[in-house]
N, C-alpha and C. Protein backbone atom coordinates (compact mmCIF):
# COMPACT_ATOMS: atom_id res chain seq x y z
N UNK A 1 96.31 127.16 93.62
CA UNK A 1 96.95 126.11 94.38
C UNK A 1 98.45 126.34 94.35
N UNK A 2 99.08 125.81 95.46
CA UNK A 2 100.78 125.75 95.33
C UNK A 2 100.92 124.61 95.60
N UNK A 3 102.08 124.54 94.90
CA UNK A 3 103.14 123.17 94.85
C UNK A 3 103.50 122.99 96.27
N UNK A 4 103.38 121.69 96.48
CA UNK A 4 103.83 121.60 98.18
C UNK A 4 105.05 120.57 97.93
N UNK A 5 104.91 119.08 97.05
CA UNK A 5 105.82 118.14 97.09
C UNK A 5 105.68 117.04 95.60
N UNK A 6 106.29 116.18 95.31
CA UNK A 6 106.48 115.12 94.35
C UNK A 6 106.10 114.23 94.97
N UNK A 7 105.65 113.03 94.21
CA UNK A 7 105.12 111.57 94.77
C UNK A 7 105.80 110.90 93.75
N UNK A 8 105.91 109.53 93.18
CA UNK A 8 105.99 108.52 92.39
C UNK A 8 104.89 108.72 91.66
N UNK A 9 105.09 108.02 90.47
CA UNK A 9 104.73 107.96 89.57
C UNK A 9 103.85 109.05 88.65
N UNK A 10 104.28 110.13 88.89
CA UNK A 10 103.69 111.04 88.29
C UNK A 10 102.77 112.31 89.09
N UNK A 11 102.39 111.87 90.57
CA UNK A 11 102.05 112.27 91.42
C UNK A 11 102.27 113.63 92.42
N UNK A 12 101.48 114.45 92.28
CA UNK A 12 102.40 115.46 92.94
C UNK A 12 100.89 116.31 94.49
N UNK A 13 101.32 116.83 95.29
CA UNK A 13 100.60 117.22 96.12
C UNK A 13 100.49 118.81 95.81
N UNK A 14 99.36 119.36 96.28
CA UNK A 14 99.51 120.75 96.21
C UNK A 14 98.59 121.77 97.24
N UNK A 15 98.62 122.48 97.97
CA UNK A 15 98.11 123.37 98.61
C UNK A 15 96.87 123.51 98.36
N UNK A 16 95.80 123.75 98.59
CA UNK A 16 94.60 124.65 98.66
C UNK A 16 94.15 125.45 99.28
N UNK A 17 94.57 126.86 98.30
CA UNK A 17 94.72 128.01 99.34
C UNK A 17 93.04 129.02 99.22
N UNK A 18 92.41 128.89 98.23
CA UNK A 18 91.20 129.71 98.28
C UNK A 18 89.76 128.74 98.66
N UNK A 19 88.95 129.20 98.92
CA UNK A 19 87.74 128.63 98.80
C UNK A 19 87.22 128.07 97.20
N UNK A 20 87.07 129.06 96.40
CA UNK A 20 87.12 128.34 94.99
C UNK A 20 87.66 127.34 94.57
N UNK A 21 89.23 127.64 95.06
CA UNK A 21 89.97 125.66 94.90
C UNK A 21 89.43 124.61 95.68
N UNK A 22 88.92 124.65 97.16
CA UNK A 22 88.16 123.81 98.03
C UNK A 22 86.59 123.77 97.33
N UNK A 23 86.30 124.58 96.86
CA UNK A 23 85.02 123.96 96.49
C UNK A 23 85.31 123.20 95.23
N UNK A 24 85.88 123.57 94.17
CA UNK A 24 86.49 122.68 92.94
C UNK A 24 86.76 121.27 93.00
N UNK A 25 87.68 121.42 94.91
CA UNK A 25 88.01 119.92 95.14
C UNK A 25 86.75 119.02 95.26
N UNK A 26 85.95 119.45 96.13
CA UNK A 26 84.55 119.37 96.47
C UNK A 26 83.94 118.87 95.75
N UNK A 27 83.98 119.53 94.56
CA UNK A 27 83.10 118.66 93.65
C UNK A 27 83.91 117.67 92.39
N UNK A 28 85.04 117.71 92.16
CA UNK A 28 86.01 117.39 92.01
C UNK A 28 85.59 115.30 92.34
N UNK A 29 85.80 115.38 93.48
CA UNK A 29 86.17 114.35 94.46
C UNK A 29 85.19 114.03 95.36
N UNK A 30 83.98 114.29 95.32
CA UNK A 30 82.65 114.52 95.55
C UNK A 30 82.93 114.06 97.26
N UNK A 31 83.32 114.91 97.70
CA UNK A 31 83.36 115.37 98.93
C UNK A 31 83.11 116.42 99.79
N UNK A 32 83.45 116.66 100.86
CA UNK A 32 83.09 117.89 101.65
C UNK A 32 84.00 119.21 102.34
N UNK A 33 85.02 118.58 101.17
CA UNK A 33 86.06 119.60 101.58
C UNK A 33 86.20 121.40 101.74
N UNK A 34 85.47 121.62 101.36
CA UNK A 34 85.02 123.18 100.67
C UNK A 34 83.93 123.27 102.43
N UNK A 35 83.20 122.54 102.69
CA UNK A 35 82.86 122.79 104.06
C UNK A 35 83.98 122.90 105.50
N UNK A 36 84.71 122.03 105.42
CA UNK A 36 85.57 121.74 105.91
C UNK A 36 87.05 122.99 106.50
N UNK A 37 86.86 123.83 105.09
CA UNK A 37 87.74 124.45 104.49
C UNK A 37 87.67 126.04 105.15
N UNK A 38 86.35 126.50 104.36
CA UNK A 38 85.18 127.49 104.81
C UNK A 38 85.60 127.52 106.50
N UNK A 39 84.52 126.60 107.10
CA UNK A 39 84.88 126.59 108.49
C UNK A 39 86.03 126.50 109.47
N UNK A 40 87.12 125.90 108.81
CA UNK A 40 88.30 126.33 109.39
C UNK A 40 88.67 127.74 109.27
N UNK A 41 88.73 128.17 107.97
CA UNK A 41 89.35 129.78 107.17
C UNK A 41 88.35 130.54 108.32
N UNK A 42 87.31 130.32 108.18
CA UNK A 42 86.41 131.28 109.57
C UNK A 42 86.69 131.28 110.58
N UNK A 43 87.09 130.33 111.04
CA UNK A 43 87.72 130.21 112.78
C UNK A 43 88.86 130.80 112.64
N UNK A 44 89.89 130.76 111.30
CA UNK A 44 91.34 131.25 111.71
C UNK A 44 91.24 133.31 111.55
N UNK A 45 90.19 133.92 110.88
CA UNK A 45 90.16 134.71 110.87
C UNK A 45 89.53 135.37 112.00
N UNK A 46 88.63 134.79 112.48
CA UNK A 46 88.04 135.69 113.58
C UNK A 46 88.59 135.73 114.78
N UNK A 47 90.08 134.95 114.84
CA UNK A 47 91.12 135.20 116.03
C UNK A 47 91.80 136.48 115.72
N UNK A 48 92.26 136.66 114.27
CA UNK A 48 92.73 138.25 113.61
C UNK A 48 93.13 139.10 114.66
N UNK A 49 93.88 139.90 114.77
CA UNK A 49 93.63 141.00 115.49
C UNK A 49 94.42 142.01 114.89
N UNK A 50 93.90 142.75 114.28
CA UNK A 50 94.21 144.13 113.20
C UNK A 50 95.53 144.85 114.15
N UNK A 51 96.65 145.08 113.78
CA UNK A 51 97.85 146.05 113.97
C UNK A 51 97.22 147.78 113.94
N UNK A 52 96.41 147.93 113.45
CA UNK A 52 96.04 149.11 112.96
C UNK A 52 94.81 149.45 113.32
N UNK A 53 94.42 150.49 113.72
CA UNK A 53 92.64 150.74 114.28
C UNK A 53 92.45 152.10 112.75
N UNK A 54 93.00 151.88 112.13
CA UNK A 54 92.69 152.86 110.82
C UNK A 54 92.07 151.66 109.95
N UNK A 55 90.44 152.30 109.76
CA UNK A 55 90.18 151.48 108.68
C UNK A 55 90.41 150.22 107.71
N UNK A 56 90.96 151.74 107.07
CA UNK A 56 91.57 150.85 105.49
C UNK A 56 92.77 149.69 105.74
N UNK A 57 93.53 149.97 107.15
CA UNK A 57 94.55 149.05 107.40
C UNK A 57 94.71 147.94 108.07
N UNK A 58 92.92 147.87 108.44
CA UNK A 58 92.74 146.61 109.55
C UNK A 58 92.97 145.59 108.70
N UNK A 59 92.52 145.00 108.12
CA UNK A 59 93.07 143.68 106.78
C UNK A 59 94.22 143.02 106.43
N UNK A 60 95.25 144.53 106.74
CA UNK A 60 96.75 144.13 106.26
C UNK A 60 96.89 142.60 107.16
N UNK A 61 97.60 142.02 106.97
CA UNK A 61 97.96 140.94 107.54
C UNK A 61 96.71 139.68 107.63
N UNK A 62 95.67 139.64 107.23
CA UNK A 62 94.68 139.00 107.52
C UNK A 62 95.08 137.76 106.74
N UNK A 63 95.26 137.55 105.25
CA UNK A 63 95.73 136.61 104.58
C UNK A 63 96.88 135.45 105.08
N UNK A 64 97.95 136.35 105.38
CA UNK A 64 98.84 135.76 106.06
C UNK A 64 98.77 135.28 107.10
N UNK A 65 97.88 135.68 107.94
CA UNK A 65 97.73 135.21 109.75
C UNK A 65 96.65 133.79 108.89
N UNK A 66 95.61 133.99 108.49
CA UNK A 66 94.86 132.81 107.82
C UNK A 66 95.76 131.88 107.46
N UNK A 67 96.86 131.77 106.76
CA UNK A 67 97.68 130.76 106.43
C UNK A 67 98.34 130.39 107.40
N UNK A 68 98.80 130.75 108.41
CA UNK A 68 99.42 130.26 109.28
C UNK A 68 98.68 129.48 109.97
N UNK A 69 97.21 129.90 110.72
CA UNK A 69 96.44 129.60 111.59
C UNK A 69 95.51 128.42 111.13
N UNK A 70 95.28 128.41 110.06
CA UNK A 70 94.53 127.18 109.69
C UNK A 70 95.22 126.22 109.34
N UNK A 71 94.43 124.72 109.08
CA UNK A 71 94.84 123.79 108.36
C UNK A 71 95.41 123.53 107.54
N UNK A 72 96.35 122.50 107.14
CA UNK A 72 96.87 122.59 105.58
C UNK A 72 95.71 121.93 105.08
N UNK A 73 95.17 122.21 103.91
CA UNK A 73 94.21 121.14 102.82
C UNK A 73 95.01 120.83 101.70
N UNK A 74 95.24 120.14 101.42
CA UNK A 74 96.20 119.10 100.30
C UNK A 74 95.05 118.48 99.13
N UNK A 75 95.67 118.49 98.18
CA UNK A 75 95.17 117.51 96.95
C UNK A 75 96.50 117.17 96.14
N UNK A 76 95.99 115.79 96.13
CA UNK A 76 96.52 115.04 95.52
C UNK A 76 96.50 114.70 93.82
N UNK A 77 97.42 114.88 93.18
CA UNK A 77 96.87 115.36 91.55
C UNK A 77 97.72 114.21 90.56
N UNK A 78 97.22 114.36 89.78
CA UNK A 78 98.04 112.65 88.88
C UNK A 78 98.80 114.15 87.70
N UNK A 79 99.63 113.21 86.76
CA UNK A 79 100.38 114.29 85.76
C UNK A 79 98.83 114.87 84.79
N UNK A 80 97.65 114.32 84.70
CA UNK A 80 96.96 114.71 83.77
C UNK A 80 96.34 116.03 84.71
N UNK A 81 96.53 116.07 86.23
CA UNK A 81 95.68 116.86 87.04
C UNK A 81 94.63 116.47 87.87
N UNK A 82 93.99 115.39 87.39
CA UNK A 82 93.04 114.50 87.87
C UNK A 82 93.05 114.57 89.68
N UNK A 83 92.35 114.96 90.33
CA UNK A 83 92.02 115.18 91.73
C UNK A 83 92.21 113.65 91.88
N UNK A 84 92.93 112.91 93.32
CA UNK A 84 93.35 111.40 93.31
C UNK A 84 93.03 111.42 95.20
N UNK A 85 93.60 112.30 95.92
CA UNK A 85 93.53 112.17 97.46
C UNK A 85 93.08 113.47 98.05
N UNK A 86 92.37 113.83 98.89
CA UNK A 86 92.63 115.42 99.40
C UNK A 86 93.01 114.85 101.32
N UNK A 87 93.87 115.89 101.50
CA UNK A 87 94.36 115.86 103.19
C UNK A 87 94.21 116.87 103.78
N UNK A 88 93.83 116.97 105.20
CA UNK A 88 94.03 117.92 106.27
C UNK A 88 95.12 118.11 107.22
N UNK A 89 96.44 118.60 107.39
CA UNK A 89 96.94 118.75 107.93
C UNK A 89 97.18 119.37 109.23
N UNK A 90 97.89 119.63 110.11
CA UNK A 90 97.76 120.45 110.78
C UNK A 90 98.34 121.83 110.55
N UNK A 91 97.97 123.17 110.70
CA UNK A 91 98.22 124.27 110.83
C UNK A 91 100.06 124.08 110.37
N UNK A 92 100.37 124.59 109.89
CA UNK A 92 101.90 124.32 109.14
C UNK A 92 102.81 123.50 108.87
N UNK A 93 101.70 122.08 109.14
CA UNK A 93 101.94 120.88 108.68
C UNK A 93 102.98 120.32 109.84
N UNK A 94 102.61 120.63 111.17
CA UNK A 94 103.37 120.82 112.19
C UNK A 94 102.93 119.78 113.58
N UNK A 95 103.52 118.76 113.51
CA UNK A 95 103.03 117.66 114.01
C UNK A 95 102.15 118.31 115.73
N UNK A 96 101.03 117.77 115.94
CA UNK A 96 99.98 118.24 116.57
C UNK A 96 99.61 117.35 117.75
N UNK A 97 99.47 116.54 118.02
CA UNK A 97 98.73 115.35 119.39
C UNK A 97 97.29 115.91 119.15
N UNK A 98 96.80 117.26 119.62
CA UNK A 98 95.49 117.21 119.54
C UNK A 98 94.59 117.58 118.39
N UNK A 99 95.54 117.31 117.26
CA UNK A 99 94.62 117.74 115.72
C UNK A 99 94.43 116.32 115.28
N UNK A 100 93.30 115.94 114.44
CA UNK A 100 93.19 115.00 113.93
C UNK A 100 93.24 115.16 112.12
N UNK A 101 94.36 114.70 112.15
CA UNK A 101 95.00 114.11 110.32
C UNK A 101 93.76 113.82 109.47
N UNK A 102 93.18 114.12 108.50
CA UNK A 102 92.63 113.29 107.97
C UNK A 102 92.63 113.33 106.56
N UNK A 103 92.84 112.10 106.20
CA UNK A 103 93.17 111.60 104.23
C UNK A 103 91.90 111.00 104.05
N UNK A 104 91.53 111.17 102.74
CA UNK A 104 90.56 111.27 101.94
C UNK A 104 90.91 110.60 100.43
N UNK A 105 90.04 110.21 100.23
CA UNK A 105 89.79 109.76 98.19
C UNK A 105 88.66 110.09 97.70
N UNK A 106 88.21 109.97 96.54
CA UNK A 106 86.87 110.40 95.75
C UNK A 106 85.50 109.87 96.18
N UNK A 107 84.82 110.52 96.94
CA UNK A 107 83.73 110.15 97.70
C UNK A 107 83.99 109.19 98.84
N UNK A 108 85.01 109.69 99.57
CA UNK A 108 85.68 109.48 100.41
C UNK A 108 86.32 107.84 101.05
N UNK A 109 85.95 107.49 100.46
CA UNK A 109 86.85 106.14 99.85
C UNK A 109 88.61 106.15 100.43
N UNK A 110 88.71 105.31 100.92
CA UNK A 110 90.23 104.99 101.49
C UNK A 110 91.29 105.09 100.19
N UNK A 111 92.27 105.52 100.28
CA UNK A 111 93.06 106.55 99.10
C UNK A 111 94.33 105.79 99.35
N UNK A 112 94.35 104.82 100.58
CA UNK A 112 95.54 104.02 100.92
C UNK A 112 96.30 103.08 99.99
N UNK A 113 94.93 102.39 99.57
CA UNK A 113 95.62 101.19 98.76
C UNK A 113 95.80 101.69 97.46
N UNK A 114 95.37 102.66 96.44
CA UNK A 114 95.83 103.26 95.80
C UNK A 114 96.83 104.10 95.93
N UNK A 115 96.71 105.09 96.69
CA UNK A 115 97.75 106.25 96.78
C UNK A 115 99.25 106.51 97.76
N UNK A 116 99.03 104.99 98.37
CA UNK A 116 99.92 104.85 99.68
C UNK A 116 100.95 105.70 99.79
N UNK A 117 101.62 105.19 99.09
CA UNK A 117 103.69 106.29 98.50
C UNK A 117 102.93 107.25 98.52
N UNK A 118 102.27 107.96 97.73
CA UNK A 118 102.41 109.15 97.63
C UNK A 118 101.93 110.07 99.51
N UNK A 119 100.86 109.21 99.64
CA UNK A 119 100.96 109.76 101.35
C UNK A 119 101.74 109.38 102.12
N UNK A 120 102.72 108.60 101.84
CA UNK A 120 103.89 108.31 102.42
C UNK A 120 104.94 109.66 101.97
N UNK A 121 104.95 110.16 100.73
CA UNK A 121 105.83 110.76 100.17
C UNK A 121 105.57 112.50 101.03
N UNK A 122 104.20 112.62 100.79
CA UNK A 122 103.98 113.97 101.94
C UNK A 122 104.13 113.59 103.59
N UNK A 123 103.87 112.86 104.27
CA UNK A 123 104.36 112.41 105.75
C UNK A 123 105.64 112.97 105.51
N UNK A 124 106.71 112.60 104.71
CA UNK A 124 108.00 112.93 104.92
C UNK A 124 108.20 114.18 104.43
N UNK A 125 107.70 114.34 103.58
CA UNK A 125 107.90 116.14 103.43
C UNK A 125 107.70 116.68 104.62
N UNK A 126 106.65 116.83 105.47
CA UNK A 126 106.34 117.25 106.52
C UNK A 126 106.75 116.60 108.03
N UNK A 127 107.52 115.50 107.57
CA UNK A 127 108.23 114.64 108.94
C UNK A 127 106.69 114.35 109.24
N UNK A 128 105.68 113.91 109.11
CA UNK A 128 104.91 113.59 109.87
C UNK A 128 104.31 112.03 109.38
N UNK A 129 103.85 111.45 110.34
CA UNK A 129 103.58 109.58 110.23
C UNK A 129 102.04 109.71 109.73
N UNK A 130 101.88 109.21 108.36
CA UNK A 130 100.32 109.37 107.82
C UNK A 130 99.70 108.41 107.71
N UNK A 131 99.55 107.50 108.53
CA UNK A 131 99.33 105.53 108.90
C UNK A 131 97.58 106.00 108.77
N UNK A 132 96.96 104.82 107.80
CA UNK A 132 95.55 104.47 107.21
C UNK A 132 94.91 104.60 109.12
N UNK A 133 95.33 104.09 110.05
CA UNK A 133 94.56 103.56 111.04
C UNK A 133 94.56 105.36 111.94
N UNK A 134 95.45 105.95 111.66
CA UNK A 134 95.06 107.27 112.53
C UNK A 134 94.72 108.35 111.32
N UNK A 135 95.20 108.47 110.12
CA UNK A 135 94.41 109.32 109.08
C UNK A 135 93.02 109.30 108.34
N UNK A 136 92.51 107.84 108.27
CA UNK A 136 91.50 107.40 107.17
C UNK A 136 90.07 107.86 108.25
N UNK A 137 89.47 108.40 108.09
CA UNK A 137 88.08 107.93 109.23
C UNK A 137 87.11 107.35 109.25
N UNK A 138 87.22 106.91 108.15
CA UNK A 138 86.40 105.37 108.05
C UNK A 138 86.60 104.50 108.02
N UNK A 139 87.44 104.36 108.43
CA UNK A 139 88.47 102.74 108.07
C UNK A 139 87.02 102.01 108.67
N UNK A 140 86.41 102.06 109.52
CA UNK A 140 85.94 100.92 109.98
C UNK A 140 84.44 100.93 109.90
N UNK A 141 83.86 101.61 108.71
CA UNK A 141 82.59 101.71 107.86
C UNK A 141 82.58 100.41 107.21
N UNK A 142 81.31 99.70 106.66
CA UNK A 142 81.41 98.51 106.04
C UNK A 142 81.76 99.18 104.27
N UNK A 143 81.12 100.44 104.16
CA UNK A 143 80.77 100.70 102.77
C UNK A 143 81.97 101.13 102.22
N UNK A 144 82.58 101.15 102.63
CA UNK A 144 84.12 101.80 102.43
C UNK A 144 85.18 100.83 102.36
């Protein structure tokens, strides 16, 4: 994982850059993020297009084009580490119209009224507006 930003009270956000960390979150936070994750990382690679028709050199750049091209996935971590929110961003955290935001809590549970500031605290890292009514996607489930 990488450090992305600080929150209050102890709170800090961080990257999820492998599948192993998305599945960790996954079960972590008993969610579906590691699906989520997977299937994006697959779509951003099979746009790829190798610099090189030599073998061994088609790859170069594959990592890097993946980071650019996909989603951000975020977790949200308390000072003990404790998994608290996970987020989807858009592709370099780069305000979007046709991507849909979406914040998350532990079995996907609204992360608002607990975690508010701190998704307030990444919106502004990223200049972007992270409001419960266009991030949450359940807001309007009864069980939730």
């Amino acid at each position: 994982m990488k450090y992305v930003c600080d929150a209050r009270d102890g709170k800090t956000w961080f990257r999820i850059e492998t599948e192993t960390e998305a599945a960790r979150e996954s079960a972590l936070l008993d969610h579906a993020v590691e699906k989520h994750f997977r299937r994006h990382r697959d779509h951003a690679a099979s746009s790829f297009k190798p610099a090189s028709t030599v073998y061994i050199e088609q790859n170069i750049g594959l990592d890097s084009h993946i980071q650019r091209e996909m989603p951000l996935f975020l977790t949200l971590r308390d000072h003990d580490g404790n998994g608290l929110a996970t987020a989807m961003l858009p592709p370099g955290g780069v305000d979007n119209a046709n991507f849909q935001i979406i914040i998350v809590g532990a079995a996907n549970r609204d992360p608002y009224t607990e975690h508010g500031e701190a998704i307030r605290a990444l919106g502004e890292h990223f200049d972007l507006t992270l409001d419960r009514e266009w991030c949450y996607p359940y807001r309007n489930k009864p069980y939730q």
